[in-house]
PDB file of N, CA and C in Angstrom:
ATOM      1  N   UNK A   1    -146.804  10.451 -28.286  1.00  0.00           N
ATOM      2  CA  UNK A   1    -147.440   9.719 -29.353  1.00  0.00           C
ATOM      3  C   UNK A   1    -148.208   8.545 -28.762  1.00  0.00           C
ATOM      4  N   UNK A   2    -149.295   8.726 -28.924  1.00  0.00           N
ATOM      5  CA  UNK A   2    -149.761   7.461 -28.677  1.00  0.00           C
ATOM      6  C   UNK A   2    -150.272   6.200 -30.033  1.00  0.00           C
ATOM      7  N   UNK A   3    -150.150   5.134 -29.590  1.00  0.00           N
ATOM      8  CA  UNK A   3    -150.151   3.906 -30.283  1.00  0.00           C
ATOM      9  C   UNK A   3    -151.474   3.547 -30.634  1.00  0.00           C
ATOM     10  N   UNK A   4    -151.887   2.964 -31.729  1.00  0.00           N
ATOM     11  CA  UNK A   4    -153.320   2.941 -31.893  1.00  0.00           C
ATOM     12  C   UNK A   4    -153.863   1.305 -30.881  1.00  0.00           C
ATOM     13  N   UNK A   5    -154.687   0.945 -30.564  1.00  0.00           N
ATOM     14  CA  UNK A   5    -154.886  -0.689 -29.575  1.00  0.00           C
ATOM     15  C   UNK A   5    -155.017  -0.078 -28.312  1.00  0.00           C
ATOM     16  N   UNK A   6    -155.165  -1.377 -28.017  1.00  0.00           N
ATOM     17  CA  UNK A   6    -155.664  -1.359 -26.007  1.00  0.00           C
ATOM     18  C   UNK A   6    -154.008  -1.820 -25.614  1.00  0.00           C
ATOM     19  N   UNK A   7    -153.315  -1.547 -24.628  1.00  0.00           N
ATOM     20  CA  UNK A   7    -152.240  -2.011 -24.542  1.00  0.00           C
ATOM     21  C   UNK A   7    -152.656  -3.618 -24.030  1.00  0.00           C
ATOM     22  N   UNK A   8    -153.953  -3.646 -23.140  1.00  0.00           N
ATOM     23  CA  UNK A   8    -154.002  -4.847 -23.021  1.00  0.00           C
ATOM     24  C   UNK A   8    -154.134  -6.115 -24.260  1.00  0.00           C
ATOM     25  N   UNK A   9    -154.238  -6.174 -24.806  1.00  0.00           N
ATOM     26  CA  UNK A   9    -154.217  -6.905 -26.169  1.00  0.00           C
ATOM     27  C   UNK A   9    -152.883  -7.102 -27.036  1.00  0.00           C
ATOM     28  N   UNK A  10    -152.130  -6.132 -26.177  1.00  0.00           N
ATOM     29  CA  UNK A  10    -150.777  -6.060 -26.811  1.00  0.00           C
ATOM     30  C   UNK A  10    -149.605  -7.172 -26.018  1.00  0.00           C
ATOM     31  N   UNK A  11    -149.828  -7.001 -24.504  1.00  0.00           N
ATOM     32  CA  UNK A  11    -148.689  -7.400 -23.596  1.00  0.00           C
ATOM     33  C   UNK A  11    -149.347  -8.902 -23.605  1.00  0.00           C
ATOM     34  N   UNK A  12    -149.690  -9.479 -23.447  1.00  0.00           N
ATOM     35  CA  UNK A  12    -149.873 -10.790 -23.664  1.00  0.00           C
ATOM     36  C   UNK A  12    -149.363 -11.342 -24.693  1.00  0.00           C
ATOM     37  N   UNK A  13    -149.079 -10.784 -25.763  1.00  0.00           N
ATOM     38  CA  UNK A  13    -148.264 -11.320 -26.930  1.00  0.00           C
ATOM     39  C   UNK A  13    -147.030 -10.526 -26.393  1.00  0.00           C
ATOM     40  N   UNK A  14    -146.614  -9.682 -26.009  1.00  0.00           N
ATOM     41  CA  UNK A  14    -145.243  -9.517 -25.977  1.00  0.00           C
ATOM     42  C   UNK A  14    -144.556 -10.301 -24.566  1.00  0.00           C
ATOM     43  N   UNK A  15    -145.374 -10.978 -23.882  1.00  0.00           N
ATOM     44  CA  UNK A  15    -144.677 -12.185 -22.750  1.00  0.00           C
ATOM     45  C   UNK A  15    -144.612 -12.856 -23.726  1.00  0.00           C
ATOM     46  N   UNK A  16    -145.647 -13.759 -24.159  1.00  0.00           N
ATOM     47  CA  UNK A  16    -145.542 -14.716 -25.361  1.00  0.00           C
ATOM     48  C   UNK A  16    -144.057 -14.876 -25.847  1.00  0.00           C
ATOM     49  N   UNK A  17    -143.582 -13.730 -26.752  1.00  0.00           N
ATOM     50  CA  UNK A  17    -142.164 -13.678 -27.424  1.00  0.00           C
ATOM     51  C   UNK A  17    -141.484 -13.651 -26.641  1.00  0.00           C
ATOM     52  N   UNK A  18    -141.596 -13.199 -25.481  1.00  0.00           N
ATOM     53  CA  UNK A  18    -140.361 -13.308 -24.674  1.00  0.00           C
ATOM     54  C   UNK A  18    -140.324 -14.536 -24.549  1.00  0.00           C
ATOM     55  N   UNK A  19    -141.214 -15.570 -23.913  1.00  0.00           N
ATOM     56  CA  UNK A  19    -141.069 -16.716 -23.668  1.00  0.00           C
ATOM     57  C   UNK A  19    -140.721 -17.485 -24.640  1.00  0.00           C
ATOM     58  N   UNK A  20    -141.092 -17.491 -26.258  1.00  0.00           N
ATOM     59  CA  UNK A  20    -140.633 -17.986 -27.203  1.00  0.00           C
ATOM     60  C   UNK A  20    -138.660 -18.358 -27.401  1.00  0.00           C
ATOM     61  N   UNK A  21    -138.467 -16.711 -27.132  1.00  0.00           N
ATOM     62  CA  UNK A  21    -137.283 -16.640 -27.471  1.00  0.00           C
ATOM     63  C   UNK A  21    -136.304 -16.876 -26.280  1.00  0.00           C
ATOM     64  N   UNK A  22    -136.844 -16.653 -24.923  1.00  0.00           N
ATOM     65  CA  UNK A  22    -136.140 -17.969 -24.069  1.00  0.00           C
ATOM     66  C   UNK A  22    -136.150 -19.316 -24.216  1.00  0.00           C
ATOM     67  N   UNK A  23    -137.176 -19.874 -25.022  1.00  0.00           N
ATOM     68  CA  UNK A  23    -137.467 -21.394 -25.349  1.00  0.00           C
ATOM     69  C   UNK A  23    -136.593 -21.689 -25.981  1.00  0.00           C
ATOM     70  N   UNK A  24    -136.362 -20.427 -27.414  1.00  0.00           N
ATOM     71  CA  UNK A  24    -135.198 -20.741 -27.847  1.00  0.00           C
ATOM     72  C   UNK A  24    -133.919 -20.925 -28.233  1.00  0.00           C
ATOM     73  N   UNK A  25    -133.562 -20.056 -27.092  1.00  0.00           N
ATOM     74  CA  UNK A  25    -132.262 -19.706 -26.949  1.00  0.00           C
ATOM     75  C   UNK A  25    -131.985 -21.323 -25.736  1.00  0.00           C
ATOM     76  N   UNK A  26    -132.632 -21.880 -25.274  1.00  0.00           N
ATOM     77  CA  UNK A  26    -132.512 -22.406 -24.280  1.00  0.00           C
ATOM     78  C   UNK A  26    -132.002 -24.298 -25.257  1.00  0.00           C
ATOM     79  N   UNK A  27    -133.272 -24.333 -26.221  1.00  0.00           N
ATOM     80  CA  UNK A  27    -133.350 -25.260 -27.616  1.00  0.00           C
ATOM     81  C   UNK A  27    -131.459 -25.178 -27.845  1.00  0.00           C
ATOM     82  N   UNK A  28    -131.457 -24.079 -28.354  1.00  0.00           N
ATOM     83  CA  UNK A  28    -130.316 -23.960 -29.212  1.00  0.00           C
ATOM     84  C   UNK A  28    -129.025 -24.207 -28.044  1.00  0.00           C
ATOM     85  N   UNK A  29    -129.107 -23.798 -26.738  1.00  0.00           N
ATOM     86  CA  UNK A  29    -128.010 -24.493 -25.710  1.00  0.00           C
ATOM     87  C   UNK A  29    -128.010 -25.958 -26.107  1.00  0.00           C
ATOM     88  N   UNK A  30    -128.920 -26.683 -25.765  1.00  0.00           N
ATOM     89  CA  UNK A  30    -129.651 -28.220 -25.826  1.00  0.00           C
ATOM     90  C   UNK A  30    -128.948 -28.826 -26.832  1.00  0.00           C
ATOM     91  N   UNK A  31    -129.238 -28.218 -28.441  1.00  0.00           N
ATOM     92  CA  UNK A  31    -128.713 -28.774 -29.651  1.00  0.00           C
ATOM     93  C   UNK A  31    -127.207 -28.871 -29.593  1.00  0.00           C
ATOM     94  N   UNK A  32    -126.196 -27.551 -28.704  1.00  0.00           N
ATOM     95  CA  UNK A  32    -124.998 -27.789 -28.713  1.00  0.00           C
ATOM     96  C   UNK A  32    -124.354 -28.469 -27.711  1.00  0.00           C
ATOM     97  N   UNK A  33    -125.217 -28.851 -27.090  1.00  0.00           N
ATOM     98  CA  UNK A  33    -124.309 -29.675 -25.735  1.00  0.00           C
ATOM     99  C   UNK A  33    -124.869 -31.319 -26.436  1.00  0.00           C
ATOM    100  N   UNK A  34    -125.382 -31.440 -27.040  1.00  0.00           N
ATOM    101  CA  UNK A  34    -125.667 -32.820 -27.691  1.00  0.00           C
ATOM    102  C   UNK A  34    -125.195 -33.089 -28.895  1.00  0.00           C
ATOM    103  N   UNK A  35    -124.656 -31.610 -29.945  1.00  0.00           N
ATOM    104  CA  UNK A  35    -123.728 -32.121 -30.895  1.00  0.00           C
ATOM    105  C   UNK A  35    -121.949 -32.263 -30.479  1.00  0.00           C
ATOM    106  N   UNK A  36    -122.013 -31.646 -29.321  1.00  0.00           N
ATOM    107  CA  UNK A  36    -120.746 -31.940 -28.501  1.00  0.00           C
ATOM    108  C   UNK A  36    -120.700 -33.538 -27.884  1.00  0.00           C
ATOM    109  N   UNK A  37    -121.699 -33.816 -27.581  1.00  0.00           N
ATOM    110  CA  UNK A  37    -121.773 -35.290 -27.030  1.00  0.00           C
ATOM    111  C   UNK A  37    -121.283 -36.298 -27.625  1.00  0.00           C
ATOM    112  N   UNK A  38    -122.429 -35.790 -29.342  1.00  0.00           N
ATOM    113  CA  UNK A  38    -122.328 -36.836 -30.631  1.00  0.00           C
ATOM    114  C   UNK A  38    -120.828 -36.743 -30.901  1.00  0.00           C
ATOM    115  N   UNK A  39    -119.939 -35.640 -31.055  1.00  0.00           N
ATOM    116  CA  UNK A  39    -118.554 -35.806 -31.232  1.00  0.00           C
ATOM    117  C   UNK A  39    -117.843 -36.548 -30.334  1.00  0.00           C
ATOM    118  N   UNK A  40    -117.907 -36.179 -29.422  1.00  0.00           N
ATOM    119  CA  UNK A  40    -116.910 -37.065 -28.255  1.00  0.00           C
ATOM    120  C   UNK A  40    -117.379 -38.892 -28.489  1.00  0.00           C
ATOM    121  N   UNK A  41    -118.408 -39.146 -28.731  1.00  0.00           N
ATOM    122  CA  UNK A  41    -119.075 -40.217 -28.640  1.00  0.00           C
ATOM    123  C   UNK A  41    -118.441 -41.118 -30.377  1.00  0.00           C
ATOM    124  N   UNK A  42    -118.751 -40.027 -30.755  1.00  0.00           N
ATOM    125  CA  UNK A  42    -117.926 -40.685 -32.371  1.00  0.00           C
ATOM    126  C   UNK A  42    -116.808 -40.982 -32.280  1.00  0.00           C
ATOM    127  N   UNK A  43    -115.689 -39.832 -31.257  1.00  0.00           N
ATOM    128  CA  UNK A  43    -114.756 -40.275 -31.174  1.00  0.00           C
ATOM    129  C   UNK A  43    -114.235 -41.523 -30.758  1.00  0.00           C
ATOM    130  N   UNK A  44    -114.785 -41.784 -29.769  1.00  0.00           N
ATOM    131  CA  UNK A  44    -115.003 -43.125 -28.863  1.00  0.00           C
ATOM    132  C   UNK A  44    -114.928 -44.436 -30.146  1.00  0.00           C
ATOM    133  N   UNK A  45    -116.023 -44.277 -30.628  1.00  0.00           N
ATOM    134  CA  UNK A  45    -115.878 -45.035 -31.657  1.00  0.00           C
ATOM    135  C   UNK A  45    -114.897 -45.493 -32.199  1.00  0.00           C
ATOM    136  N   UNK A  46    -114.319 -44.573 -33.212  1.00  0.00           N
ATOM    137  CA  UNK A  46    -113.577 -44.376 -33.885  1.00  0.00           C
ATOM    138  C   UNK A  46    -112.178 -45.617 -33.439  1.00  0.00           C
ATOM    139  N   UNK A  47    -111.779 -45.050 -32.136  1.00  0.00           N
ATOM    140  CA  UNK A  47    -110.833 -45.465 -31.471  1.00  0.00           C
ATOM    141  C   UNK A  47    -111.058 -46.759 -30.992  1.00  0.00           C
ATOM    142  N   UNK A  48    -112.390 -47.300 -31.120  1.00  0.00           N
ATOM    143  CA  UNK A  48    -112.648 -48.768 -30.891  1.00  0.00           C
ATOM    144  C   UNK A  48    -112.628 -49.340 -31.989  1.00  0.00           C
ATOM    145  N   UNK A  49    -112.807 -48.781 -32.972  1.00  0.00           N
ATOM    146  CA  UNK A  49    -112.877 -49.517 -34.310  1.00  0.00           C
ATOM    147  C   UNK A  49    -111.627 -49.732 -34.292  1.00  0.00           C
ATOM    148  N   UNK A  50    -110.882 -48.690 -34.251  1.00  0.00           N
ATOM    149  CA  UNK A  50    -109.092 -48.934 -34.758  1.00  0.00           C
ATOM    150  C   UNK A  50    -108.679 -50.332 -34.197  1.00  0.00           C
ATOM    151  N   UNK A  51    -109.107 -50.412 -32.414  1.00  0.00           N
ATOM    152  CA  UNK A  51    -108.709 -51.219 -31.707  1.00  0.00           C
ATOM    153  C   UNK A  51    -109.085 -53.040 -32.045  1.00  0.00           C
ATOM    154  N   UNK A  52    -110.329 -52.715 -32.335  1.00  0.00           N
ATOM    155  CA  UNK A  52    -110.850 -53.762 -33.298  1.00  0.00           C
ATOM    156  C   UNK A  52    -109.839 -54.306 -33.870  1.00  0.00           C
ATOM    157  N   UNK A  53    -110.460 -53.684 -35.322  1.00  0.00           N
ATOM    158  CA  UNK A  53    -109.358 -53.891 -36.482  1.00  0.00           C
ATOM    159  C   UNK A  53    -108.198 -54.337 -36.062  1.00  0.00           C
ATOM    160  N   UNK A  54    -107.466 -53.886 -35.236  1.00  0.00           N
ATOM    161  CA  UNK A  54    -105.984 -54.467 -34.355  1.00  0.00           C
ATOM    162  C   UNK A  54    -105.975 -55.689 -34.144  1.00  0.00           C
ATOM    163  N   UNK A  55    -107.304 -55.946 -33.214  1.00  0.00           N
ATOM    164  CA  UNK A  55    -107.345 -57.053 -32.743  1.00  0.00           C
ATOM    165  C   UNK A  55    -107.687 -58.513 -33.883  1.00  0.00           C
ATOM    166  N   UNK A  56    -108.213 -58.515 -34.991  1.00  0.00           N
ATOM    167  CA  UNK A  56    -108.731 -59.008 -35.879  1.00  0.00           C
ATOM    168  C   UNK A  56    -107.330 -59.245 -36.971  1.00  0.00           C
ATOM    169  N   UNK A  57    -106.525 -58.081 -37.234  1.00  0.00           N
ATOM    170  CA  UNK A  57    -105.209 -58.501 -37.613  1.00  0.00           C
ATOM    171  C   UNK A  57    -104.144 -59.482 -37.253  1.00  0.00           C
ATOM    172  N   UNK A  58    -104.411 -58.733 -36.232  1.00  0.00           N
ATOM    173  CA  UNK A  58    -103.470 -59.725 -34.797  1.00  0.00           C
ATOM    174  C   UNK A  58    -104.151 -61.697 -35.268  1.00  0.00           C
ATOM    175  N   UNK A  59    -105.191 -61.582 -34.859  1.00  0.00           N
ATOM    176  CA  UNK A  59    -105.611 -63.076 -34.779  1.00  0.00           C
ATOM    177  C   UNK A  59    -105.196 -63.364 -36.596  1.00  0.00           C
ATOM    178  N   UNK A  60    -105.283 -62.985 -37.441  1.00  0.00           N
ATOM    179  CA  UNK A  60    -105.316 -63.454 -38.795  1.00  0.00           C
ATOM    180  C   UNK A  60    -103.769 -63.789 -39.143  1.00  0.00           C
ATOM    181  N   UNK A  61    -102.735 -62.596 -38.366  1.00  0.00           N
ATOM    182  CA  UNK A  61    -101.242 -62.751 -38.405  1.00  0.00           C
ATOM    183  C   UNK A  61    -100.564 -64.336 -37.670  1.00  0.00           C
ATOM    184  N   UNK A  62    -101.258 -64.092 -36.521  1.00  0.00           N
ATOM    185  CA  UNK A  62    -101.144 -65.608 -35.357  1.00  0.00           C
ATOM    186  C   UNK A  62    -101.271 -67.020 -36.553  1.00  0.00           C
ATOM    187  N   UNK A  63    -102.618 -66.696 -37.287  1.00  0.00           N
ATOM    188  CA  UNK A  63    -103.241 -68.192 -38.277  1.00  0.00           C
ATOM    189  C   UNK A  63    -102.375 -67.992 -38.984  1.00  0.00           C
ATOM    190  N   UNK A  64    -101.946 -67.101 -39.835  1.00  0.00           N
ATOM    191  CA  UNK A  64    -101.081 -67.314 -40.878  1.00  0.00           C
ATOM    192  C   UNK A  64     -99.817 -67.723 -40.832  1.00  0.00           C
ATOM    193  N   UNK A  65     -99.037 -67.023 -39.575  1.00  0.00           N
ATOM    194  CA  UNK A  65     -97.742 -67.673 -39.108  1.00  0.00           C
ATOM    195  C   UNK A  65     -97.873 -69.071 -38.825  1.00  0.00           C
ATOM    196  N   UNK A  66     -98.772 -69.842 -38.190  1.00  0.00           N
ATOM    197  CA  UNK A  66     -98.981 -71.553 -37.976  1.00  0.00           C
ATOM    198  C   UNK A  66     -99.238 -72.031 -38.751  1.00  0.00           C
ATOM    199  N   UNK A  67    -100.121 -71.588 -40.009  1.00  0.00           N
ATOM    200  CA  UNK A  67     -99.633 -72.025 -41.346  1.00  0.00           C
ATOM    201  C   UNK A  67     -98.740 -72.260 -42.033  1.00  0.00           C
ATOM    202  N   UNK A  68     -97.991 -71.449 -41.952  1.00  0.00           N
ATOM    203  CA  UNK A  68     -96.295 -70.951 -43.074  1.00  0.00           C
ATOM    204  C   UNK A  68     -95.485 -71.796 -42.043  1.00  0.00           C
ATOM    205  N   UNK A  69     -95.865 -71.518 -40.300  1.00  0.00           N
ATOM    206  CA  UNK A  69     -94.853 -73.045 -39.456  1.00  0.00           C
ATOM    207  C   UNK A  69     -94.955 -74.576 -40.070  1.00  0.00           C
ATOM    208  N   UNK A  70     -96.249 -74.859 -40.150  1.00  0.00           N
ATOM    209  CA  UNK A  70     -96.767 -75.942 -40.659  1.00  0.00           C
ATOM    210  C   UNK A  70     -96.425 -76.805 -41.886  1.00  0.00           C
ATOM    211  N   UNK A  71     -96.178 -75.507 -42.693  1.00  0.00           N
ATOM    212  CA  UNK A  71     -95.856 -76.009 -44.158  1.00  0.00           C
ATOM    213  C   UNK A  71     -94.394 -76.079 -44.100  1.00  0.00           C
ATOM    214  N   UNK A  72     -93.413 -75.256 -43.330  1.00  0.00           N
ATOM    215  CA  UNK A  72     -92.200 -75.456 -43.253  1.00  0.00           C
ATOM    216  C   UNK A  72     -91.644 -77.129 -42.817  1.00  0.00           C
ATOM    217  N   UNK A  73     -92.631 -77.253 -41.354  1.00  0.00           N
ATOM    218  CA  UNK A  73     -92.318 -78.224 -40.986  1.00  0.00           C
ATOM    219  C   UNK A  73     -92.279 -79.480 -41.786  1.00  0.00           C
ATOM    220  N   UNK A  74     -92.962 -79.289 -42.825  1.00  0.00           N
ATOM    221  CA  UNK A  74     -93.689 -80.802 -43.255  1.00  0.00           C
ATOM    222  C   UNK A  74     -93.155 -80.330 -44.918  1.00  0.00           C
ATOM    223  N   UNK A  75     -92.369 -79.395 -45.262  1.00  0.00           N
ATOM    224  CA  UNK A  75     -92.079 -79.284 -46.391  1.00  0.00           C
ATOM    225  C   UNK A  75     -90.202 -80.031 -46.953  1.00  0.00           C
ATOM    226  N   UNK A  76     -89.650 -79.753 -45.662  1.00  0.00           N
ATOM    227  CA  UNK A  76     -87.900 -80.454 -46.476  1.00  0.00           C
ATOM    228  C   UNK A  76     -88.026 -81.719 -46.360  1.00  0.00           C
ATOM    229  N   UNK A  77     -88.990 -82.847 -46.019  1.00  0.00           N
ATOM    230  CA  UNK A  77     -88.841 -84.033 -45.784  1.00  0.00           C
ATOM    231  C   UNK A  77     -89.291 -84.602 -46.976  1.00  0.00           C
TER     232      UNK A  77
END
């Protein structure tokens, strides 16, 4: 059977797609090694925030106890 066209007119578009679809198979590696990143990286976060927050408790617990010392001290007299 032959095909109706010049084959030359044909294979230049069929490198084309090939190359397309290595582009994008290559894209789509790219997108998952960078939504893997964004996770690990959120995680990171996450775990600094907590640490934060810790740290910000901590200092508010410290003021409040030298308060409640304060008022003790200066309160049975």
């Amino acid at each position: 059977m032959a095909t109706a066209g010049s084959r030359y007119l044909k294979e230049p578009f069929a490198v084309h797609e090939e190359r397309m679809q290595a582009t994008e198979k290559i894209m789509e590696l790219q997108f998952t090694q960078v939504e893997q990143r964004l996770g690990k990286i959120e995680g990171m976060i996450e775990r600094l925030e907590r640490r934060l927050w810790m740290a910000v408790y901590g200092v508010v617990a410290v003021i409040l106890t030298q308060a409640v010392i304060s008022l003790i001290e200066i309160g049975p007299r």
